[in-house]
C-alpha atoms as a PDB file:
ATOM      1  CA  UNK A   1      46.307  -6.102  46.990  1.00  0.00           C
ATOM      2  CA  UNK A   2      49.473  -8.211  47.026  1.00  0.00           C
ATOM      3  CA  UNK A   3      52.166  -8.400  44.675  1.00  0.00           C
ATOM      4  CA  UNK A   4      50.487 -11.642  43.442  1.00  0.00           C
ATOM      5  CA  UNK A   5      47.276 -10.734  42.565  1.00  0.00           C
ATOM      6  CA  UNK A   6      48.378  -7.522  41.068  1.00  0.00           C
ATOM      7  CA  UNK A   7      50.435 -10.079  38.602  1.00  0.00           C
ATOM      8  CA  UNK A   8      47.553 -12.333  38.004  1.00  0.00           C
ATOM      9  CA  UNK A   9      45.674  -9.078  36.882  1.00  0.00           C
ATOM     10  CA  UNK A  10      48.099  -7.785  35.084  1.00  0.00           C
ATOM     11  CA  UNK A  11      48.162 -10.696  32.657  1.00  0.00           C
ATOM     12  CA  UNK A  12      44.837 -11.522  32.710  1.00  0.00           C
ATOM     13  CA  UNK A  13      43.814  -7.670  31.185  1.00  0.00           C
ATOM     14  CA  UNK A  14      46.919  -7.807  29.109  1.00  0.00           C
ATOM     15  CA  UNK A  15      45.525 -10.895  27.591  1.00  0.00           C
ATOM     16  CA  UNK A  16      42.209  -9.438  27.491  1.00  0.00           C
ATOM     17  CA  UNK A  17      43.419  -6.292  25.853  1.00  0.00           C
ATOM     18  CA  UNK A  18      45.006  -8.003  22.892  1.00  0.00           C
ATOM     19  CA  UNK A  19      42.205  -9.903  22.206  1.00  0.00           C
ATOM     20  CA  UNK A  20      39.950  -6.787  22.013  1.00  0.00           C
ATOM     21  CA  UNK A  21      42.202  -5.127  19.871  1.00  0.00           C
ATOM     22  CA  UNK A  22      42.339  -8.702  17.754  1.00  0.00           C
ATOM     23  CA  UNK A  23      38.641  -8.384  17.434  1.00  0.00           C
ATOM     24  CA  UNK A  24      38.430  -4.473  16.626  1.00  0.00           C
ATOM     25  CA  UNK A  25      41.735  -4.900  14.161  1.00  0.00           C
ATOM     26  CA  UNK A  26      39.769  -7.855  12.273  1.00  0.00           C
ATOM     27  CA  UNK A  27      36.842  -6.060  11.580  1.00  0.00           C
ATOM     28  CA  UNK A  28      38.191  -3.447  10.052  1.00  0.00           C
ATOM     29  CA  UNK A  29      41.427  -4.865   8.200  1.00  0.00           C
ATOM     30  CA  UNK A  30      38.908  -8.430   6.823  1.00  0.00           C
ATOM     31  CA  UNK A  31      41.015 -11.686   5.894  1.00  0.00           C
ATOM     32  CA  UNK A  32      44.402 -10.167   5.757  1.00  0.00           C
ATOM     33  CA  UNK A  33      44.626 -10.197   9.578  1.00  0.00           C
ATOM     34  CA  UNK A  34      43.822 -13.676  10.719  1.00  0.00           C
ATOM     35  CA  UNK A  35      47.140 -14.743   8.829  1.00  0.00           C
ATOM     36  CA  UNK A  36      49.688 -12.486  10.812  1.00  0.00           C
ATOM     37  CA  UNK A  37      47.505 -12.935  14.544  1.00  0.00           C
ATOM     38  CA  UNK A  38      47.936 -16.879  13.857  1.00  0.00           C
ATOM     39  CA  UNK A  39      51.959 -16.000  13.973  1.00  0.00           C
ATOM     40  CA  UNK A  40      51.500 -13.397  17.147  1.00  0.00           C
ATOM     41  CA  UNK A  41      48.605 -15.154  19.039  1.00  0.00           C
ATOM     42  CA  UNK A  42      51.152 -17.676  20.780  1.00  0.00           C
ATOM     43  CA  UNK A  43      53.939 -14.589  21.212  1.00  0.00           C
ATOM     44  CA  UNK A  44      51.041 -12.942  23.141  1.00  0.00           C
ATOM     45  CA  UNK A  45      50.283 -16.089  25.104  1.00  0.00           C
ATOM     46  CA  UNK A  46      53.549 -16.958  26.321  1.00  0.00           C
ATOM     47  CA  UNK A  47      53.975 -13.111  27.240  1.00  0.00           C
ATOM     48  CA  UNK A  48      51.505 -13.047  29.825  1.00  0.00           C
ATOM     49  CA  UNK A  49      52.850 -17.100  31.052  1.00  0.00           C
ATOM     50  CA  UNK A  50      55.656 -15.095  31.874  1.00  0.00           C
ATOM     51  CA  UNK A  51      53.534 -11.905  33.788  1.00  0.00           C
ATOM     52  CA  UNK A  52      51.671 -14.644  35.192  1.00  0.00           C
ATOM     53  CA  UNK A  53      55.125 -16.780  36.365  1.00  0.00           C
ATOM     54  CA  UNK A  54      57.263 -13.945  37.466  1.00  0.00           C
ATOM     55  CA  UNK A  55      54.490 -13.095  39.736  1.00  0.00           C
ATOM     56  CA  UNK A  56      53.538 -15.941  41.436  1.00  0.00           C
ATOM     57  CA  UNK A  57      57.172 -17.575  41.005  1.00  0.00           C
ATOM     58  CA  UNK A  58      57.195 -16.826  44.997  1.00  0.00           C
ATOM     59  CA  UNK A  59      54.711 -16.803  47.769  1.00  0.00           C
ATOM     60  CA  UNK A  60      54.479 -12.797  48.574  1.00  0.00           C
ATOM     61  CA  UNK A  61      51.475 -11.986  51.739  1.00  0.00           C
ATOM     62  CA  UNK A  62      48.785  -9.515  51.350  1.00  0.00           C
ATOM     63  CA  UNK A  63      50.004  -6.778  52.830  1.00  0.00           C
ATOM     64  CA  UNK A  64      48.009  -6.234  56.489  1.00  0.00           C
ATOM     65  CA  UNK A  65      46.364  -2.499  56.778  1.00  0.00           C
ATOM     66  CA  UNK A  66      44.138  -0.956  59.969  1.00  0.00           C
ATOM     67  CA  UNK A  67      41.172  -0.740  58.197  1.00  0.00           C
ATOM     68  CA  UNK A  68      40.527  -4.439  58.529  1.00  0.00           C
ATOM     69  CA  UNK A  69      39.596  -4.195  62.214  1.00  0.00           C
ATOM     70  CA  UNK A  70      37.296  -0.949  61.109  1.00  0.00           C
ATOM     71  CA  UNK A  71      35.466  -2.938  58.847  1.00  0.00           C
ATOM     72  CA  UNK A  72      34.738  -5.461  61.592  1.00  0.00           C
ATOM     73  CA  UNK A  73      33.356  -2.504  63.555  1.00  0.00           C
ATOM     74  CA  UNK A  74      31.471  -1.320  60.580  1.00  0.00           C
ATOM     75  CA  UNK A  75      29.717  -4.547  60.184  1.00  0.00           C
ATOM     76  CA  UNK A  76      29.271  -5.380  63.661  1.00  0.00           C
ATOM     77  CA  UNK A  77      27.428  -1.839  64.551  1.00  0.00           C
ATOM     78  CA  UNK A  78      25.162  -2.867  61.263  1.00  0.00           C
ATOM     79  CA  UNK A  79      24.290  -6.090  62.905  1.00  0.00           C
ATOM     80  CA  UNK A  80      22.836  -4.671  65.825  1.00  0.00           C
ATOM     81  CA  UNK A  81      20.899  -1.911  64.494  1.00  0.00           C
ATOM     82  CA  UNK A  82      19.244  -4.789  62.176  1.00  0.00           C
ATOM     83  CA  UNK A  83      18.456  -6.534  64.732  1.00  0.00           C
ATOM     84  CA  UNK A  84      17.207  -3.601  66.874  1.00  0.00           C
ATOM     85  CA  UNK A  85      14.974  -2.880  63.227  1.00  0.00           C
ATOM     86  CA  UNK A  86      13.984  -6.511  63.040  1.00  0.00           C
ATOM     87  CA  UNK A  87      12.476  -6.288  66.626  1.00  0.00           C
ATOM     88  CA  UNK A  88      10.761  -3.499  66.027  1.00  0.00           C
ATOM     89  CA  UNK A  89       9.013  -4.116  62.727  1.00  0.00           C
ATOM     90  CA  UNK A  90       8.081  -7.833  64.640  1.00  0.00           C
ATOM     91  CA  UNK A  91       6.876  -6.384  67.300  1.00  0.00           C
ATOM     92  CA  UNK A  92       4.571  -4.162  64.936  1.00  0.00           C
ATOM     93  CA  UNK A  93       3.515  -7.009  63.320  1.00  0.00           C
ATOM     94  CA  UNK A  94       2.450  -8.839  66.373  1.00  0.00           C
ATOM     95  CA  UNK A  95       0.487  -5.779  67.703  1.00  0.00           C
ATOM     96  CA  UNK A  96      -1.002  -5.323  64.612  1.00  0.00           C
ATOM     97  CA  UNK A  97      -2.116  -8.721  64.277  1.00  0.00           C
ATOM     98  CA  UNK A  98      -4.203  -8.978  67.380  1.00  0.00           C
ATOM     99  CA  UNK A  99      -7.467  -9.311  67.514  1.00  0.00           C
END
């Protein structure tokens, strides 16, 4: 993962995370609550604007790793023993179906 996505996540579940603790914290402290989150819901939101802009303030690449062309093997050895499968089982079926 890049450095930008690992920003974008980073905000994202800190922004998640307060709002399950806003939910859990409500239930159990009733009306008193809603009063001080509407005070620290926009402190919360502007903290993860800023996560969100110091990480993506600037273009930064994926960084490249080996096991890209791997995967490409992976998949492309999977392809032909499908289609080695494929041919068989049709080839089953045909024989099977004759008469």
């Amino acid at each position: 993962m890049g450095r930008n996505l690992k920003g974008i996540i980073a905000g994202y579940g800190f922004f998640l995370a307060t709002t399950v603790s806003h939910l859990s914290v409500r239930g159990s402290l009733g009306q008193a609550f809603p009063e001080f989150w509407q005070h620290l819901q926009p402190a919360v939101y502007i903290a993860v604007l800023l996560v969100w802009v110091g990480a993506l303030w600037r273009y930064a690449p994926a960084p490249e790793s080996d096991a890209d062309s791997g995967l490409e093997d992976d998949y492309q050895s999977l392809l032909a023993a499908t289609r080695r499968r494929l041919g068989a089982a049709a080839a089953y079926v045909g024989r099977s179906a004759r008469p």
